[in-house]
C-alpha atoms as a PDB file:
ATOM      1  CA  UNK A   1     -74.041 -30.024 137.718  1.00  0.00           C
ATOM      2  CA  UNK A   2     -73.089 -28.287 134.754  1.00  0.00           C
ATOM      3  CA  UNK A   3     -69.842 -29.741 134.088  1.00  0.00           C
ATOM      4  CA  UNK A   4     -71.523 -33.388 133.998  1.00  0.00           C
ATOM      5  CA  UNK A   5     -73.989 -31.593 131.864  1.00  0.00           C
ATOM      6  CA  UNK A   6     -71.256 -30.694 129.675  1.00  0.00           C
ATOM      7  CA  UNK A   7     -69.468 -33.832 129.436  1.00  0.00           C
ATOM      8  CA  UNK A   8     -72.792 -35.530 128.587  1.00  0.00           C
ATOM      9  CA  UNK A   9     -73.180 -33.224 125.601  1.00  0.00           C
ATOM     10  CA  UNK A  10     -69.534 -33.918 125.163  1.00  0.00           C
ATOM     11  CA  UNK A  11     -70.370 -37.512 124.858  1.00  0.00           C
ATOM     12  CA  UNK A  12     -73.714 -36.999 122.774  1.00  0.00           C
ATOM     13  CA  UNK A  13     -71.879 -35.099 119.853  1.00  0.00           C
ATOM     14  CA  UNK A  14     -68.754 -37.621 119.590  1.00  0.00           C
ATOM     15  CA  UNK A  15     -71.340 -40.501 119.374  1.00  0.00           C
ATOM     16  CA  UNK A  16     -73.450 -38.521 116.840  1.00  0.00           C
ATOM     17  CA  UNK A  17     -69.760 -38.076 114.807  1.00  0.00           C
ATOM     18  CA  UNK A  18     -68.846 -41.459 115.016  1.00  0.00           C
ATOM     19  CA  UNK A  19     -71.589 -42.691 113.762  1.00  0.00           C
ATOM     20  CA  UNK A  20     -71.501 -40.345 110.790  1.00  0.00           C
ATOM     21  CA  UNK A  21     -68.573 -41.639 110.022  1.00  0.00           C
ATOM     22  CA  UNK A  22     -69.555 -44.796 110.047  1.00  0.00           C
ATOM     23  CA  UNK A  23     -72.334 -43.919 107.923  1.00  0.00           C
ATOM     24  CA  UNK A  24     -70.337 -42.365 105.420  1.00  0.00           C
ATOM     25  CA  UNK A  25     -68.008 -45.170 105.193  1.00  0.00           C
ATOM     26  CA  UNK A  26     -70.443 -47.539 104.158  1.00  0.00           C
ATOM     27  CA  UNK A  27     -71.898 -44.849 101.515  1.00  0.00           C
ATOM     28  CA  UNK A  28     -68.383 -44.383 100.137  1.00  0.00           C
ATOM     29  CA  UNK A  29     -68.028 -48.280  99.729  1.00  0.00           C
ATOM     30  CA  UNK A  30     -71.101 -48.413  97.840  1.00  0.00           C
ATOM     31  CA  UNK A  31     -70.159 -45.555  96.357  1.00  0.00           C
ATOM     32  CA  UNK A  32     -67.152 -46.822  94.528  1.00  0.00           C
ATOM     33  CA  UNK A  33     -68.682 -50.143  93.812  1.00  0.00           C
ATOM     34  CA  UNK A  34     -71.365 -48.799  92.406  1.00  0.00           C
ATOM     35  CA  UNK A  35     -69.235 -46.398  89.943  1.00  0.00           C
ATOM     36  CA  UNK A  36     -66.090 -48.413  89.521  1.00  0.00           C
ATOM     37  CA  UNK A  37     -64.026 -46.250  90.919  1.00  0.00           C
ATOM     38  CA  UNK A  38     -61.748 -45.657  94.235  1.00  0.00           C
ATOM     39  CA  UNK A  39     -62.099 -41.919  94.672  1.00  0.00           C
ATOM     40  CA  UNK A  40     -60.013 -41.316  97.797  1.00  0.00           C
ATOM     41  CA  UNK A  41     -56.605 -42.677  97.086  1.00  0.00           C
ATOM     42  CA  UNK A  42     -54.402 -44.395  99.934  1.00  0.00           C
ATOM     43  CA  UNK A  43     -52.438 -41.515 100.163  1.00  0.00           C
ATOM     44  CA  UNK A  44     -55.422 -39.296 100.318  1.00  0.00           C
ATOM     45  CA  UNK A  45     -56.327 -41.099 103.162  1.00  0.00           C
ATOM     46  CA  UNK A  46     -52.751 -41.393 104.827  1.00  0.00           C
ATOM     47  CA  UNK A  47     -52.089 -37.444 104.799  1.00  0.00           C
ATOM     48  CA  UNK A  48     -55.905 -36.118 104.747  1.00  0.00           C
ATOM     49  CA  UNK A  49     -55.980 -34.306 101.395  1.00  0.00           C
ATOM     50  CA  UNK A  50     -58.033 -33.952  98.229  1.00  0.00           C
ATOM     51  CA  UNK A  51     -55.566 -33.350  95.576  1.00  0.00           C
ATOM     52  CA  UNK A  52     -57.750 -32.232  92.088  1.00  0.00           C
ATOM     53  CA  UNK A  53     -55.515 -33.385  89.395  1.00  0.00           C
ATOM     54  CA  UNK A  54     -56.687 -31.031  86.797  1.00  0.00           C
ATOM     55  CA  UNK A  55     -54.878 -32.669  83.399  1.00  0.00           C
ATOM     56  CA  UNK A  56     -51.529 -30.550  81.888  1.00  0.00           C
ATOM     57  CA  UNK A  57     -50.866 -27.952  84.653  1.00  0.00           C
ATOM     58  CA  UNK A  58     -47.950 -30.254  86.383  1.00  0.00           C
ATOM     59  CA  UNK A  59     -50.009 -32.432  88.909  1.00  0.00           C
ATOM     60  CA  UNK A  60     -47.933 -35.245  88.724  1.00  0.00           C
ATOM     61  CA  UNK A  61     -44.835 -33.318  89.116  1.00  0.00           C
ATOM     62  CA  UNK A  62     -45.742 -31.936  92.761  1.00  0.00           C
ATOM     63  CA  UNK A  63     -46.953 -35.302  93.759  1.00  0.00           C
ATOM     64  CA  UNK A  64     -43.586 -36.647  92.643  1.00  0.00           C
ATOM     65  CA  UNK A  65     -42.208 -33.523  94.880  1.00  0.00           C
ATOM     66  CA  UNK A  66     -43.994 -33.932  98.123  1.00  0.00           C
ATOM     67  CA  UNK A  67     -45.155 -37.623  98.543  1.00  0.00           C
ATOM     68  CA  UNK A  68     -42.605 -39.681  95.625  1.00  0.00           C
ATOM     69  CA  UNK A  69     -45.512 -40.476  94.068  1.00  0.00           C
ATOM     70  CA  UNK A  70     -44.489 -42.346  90.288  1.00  0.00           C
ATOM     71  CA  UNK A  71     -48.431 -42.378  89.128  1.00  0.00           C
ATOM     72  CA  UNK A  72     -51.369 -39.796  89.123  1.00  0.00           C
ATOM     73  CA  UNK A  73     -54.289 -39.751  91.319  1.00  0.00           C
ATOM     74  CA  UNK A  74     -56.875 -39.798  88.184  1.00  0.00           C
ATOM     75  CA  UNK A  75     -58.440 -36.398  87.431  1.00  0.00           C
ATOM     76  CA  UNK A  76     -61.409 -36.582  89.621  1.00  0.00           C
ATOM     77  CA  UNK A  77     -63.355 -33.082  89.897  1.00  0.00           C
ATOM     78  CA  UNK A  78     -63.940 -32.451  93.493  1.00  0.00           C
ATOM     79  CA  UNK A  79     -67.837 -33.042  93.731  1.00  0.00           C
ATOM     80  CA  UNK A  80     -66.896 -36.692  92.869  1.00  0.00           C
ATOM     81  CA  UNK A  81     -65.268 -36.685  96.530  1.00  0.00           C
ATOM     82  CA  UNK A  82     -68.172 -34.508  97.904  1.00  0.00           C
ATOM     83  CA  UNK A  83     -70.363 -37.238  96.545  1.00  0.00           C
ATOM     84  CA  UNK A  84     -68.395 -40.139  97.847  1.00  0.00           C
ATOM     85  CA  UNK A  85     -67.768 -39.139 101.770  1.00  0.00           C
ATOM     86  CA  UNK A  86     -68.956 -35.870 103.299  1.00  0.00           C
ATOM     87  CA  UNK A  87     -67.076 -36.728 106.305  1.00  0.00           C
ATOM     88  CA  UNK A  88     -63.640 -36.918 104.604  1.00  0.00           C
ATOM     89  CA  UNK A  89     -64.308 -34.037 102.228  1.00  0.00           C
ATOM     90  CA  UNK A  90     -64.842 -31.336 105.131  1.00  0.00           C
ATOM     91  CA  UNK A  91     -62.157 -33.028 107.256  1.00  0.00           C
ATOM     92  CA  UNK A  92     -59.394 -33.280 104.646  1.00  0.00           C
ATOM     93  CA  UNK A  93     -57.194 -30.210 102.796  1.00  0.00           C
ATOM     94  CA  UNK A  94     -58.121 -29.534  99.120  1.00  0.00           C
ATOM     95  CA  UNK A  95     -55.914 -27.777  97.275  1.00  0.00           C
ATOM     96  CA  UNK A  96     -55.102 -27.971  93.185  1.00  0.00           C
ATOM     97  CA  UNK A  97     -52.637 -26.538  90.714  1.00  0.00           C
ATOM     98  CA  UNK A  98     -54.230 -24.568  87.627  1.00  0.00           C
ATOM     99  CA  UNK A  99     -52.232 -23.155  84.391  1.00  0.00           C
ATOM    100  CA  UNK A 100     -52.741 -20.240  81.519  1.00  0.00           C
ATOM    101  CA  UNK A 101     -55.336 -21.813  79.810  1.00  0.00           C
ATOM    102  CA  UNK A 102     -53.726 -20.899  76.488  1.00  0.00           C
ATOM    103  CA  UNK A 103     -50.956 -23.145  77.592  1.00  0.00           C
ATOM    104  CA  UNK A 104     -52.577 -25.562  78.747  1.00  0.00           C
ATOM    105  CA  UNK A 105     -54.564 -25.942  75.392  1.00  0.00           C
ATOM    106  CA  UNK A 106     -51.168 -25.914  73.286  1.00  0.00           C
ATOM    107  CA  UNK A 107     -49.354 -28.561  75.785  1.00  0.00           C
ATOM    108  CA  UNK A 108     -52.540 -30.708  75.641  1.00  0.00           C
ATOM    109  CA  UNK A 109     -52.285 -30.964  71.826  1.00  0.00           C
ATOM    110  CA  UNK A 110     -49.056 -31.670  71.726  1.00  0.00           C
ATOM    111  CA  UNK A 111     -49.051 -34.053  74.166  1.00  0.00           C
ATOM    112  CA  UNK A 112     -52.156 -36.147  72.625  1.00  0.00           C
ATOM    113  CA  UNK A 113     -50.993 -35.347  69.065  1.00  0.00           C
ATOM    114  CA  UNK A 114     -47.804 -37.431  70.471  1.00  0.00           C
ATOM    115  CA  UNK A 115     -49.319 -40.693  71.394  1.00  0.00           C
ATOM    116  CA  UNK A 116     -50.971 -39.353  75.346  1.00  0.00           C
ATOM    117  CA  UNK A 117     -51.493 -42.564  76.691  1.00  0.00           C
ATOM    118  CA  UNK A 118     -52.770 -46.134  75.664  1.00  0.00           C
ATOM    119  CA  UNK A 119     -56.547 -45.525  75.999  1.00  0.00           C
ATOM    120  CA  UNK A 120     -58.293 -45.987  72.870  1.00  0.00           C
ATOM    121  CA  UNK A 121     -60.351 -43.136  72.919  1.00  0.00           C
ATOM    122  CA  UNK A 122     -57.152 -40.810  72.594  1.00  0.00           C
ATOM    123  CA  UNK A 123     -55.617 -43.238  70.210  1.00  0.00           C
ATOM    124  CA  UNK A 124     -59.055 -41.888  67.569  1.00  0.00           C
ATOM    125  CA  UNK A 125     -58.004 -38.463  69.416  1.00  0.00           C
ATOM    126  CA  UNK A 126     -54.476 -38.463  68.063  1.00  0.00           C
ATOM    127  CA  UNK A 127     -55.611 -39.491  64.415  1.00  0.00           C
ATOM    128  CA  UNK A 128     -57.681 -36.586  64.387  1.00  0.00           C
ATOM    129  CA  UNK A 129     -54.758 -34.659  65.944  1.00  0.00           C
ATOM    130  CA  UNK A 130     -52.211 -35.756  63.278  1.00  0.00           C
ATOM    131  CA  UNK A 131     -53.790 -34.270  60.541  1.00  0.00           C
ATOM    132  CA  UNK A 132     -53.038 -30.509  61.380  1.00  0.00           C
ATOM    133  CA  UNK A 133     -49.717 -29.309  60.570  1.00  0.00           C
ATOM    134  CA  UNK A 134     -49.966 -27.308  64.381  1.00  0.00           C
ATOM    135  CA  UNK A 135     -52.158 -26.264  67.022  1.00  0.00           C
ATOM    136  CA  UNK A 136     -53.518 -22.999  65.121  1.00  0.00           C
ATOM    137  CA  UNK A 137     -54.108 -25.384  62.018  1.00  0.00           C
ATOM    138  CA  UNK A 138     -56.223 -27.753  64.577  1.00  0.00           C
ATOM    139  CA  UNK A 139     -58.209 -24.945  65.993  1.00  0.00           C
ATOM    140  CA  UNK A 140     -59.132 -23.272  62.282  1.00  0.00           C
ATOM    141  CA  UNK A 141     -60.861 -26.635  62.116  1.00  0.00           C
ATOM    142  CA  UNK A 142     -62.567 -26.551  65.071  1.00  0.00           C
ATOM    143  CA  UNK A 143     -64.062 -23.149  64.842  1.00  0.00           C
ATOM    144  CA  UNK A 144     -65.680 -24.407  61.059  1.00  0.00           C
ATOM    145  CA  UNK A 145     -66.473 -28.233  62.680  1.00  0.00           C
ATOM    146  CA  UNK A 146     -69.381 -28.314  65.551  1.00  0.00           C
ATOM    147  CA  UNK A 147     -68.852 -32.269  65.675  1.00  0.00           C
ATOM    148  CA  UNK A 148     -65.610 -32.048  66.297  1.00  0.00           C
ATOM    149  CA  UNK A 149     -65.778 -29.655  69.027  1.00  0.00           C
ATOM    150  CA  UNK A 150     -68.125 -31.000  71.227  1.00  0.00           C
ATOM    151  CA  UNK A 151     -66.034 -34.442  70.674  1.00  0.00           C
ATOM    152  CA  UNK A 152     -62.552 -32.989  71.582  1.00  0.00           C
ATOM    153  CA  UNK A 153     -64.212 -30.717  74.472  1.00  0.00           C
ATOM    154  CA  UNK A 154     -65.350 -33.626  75.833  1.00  0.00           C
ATOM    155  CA  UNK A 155     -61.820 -34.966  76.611  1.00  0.00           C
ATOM    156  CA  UNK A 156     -60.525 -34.494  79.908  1.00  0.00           C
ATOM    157  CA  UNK A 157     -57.717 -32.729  79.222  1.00  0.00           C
ATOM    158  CA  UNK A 158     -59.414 -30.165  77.268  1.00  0.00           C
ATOM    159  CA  UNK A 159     -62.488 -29.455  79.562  1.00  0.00           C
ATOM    160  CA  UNK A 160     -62.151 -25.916  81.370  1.00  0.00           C
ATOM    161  CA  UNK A 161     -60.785 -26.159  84.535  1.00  0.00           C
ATOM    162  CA  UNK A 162     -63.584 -24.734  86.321  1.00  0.00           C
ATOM    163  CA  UNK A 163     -65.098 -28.128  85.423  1.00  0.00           C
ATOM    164  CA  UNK A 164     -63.433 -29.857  87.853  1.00  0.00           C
ATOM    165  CA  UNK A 165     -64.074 -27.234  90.823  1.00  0.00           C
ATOM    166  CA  UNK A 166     -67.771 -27.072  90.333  1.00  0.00           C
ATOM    167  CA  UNK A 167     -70.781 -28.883  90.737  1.00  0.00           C
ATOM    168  CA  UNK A 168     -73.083 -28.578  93.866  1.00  0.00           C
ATOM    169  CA  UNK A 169     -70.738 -27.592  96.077  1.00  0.00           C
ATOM    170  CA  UNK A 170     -69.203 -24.056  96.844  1.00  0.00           C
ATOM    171  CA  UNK A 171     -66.517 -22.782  95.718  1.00  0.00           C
ATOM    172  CA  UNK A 172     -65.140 -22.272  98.595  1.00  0.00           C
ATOM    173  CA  UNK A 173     -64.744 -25.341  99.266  1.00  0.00           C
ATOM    174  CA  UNK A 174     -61.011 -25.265  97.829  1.00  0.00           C
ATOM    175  CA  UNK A 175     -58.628 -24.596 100.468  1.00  0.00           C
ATOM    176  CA  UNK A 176     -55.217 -23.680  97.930  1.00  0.00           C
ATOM    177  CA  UNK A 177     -55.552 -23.017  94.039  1.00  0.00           C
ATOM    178  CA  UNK A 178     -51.959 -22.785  92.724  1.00  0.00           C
ATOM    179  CA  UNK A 179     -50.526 -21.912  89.423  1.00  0.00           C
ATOM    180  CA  UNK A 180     -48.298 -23.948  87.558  1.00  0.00           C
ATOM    181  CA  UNK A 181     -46.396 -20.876  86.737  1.00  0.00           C
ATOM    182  CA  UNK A 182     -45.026 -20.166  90.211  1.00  0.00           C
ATOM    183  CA  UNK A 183     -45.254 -23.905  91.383  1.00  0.00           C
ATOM    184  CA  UNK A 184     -41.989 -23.461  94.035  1.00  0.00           C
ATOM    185  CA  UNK A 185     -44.803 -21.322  96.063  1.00  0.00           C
ATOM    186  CA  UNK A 186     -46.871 -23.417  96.097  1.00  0.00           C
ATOM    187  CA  UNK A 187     -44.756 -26.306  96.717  1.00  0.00           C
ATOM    188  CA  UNK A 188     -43.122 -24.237  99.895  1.00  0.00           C
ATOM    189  CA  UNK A 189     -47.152 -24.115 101.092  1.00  0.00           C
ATOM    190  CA  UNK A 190     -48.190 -27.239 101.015  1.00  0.00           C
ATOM    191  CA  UNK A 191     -44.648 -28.503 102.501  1.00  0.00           C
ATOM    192  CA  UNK A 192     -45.504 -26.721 105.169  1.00  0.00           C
ATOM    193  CA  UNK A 193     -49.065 -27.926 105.837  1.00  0.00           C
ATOM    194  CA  UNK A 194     -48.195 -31.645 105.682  1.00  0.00           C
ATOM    195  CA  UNK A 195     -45.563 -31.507 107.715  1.00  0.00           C
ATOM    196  CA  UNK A 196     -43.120 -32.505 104.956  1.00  0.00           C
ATOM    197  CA  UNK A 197     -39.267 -31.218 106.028  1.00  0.00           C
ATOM    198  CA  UNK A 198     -36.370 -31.576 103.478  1.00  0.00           C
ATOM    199  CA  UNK A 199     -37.936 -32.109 100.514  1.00  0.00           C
ATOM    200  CA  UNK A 200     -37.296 -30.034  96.869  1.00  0.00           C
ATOM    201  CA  UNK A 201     -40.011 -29.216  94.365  1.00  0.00           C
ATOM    202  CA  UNK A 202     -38.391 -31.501  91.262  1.00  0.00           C
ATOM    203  CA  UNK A 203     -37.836 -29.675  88.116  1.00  0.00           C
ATOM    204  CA  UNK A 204     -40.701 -29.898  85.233  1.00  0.00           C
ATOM    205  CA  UNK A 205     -40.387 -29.891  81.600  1.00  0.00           C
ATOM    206  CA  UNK A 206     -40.778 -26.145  80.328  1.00  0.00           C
ATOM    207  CA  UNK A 207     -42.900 -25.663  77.136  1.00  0.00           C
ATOM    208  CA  UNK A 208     -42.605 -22.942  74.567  1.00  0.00           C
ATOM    209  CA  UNK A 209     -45.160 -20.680  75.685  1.00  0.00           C
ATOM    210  CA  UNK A 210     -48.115 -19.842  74.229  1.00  0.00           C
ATOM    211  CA  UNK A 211     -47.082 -16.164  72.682  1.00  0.00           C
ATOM    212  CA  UNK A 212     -44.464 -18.218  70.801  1.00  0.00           C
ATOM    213  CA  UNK A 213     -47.212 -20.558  69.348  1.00  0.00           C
ATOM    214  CA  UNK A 214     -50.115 -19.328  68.892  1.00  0.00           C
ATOM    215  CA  UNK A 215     -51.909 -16.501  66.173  1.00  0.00           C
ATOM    216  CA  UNK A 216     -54.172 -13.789  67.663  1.00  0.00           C
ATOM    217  CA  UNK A 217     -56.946 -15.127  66.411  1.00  0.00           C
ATOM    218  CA  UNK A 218     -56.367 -18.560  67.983  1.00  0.00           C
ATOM    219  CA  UNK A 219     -56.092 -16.508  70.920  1.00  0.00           C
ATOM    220  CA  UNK A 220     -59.850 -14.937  70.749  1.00  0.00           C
ATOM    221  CA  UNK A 221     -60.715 -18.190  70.018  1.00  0.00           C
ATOM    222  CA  UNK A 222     -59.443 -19.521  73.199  1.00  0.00           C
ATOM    223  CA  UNK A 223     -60.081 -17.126  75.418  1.00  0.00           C
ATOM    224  CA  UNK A 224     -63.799 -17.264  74.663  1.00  0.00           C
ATOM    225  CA  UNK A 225     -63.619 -21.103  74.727  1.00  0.00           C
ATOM    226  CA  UNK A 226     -61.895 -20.840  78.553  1.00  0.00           C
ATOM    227  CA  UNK A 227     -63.550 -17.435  79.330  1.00  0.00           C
ATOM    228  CA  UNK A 228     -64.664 -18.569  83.120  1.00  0.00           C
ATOM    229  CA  UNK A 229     -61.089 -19.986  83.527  1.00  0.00           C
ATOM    230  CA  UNK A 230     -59.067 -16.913  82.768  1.00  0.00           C
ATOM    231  CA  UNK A 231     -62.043 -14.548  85.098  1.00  0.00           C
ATOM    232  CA  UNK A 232     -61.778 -17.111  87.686  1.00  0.00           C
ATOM    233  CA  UNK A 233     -58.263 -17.705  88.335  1.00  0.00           C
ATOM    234  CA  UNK A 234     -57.523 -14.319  87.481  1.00  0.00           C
ATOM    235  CA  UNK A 235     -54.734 -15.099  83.833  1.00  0.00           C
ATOM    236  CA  UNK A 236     -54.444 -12.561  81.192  1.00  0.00           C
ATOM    237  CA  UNK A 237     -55.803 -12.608  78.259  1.00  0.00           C
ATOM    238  CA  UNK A 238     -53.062 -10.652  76.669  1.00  0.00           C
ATOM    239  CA  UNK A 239     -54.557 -10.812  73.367  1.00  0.00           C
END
């Protein structure tokens, strides 16, 4: 009697799933209709993961590494896929790759003052960019220029990277937060969760580092602007 009991509940709950999923796969389709956007990827699907690509800290390089991936994911924060399928987003592995914010900030101006990508938006970006002689020069100007700051925070790759771990969801909600300073462990991790055998992390382009760029008072700067990033993935200030 209770084992048929059992299997009845058994039943009960894998209907009630299904059905959620179901649910949530309509939502989702709406979803990304609605906001012109595909927020799980194929391969998100194909291996279960949420991978936040949070802009300059290597993403694209451990994609390359694990799943010979040639493009990026977009940079998505993760309440985007909390939003999209609740199904997927407690059933899939979410894991990201953060960096010293100070170089983070230096690589991203270097990278935009350089041309970034196509978009118009960072095309205005880079004029604005090109008219400093060097990073410190470009953040003089932003400490005396309010405009200008809220503009240039409001590019992706300059927005903390607590930004893209936060929202209404916990923070707990991250299964792996790596650092692009010791990606090869993190790279070793993940290998092993997905199952992925005979693969090797492929090298990344090494930067000058911050200490070699940057004044101290660019520094304070910083590290007031990225505060909650240095507390909350535990960098240095080092000022």
């Amino acid at each position: 009697m209770v084992k048929v009991f059992l299997r009845k509940v058994d039943f009960k709950k894998g209907i009630i799933s299904e059905m959620r999923k179901i649910k949530d796969f309509i939502f989702e389709f709406i979803f990304n209709r609605l906001n012109k956007v595909r927020v799980y990827s194929h391969l998100e699907n194909k291996y279960k993961f949420i991978y936040i690509h949070i802009p300059k800290t290597g993403g694209n390089g451990i994609l390359k590494s694990l799943f010979n991936l040639d493009f990026g994911l977009g940079h998505k924060p993760l309440e985007l896929y909390y939003k999209a399928n609740r199904t997927k987003f407690d059933e899939y592995y979410k894991f990201t790759i953060v960096r010293n914010p100070y170089d983070r900030f230096v690589s991203a101006f270097n990278y935009l003052k350089a041309g970034g990508n196509s978009q118009v938006d960072i095309i205005v970006l880079k004029e604005e960019l090109t008219k400093h002689r060097d990073v410190n020069d470009f953040i003089s100007e932003l400490k005396k220029n309010p405009e200008l700051m809220v503009n240039v925070m409001n590019y992706v790759h300059f927005m903390p990277q607590t930004y893209f771990l936060k929202g209404n969801i916990r923070a707990t909600s991250i299964d792996h937060i790596g650092k692009q300073e010791d990606m090869e462990t993190s790279f070793n991790f993940l290998k092993n969760i997905f199952s992925l055998n005979n693969l090797e992390l492929k090298k990344q382009n090494v930067t000058k580092g911050y200490n070699d760029t940057l004044s101290y008072d660019s520094k304070t700067f910083l590290y007031n602007l990225y505060e909650e990033d240095f507390r909350y993935f535990d960098y240095s200030s080092q000022l």
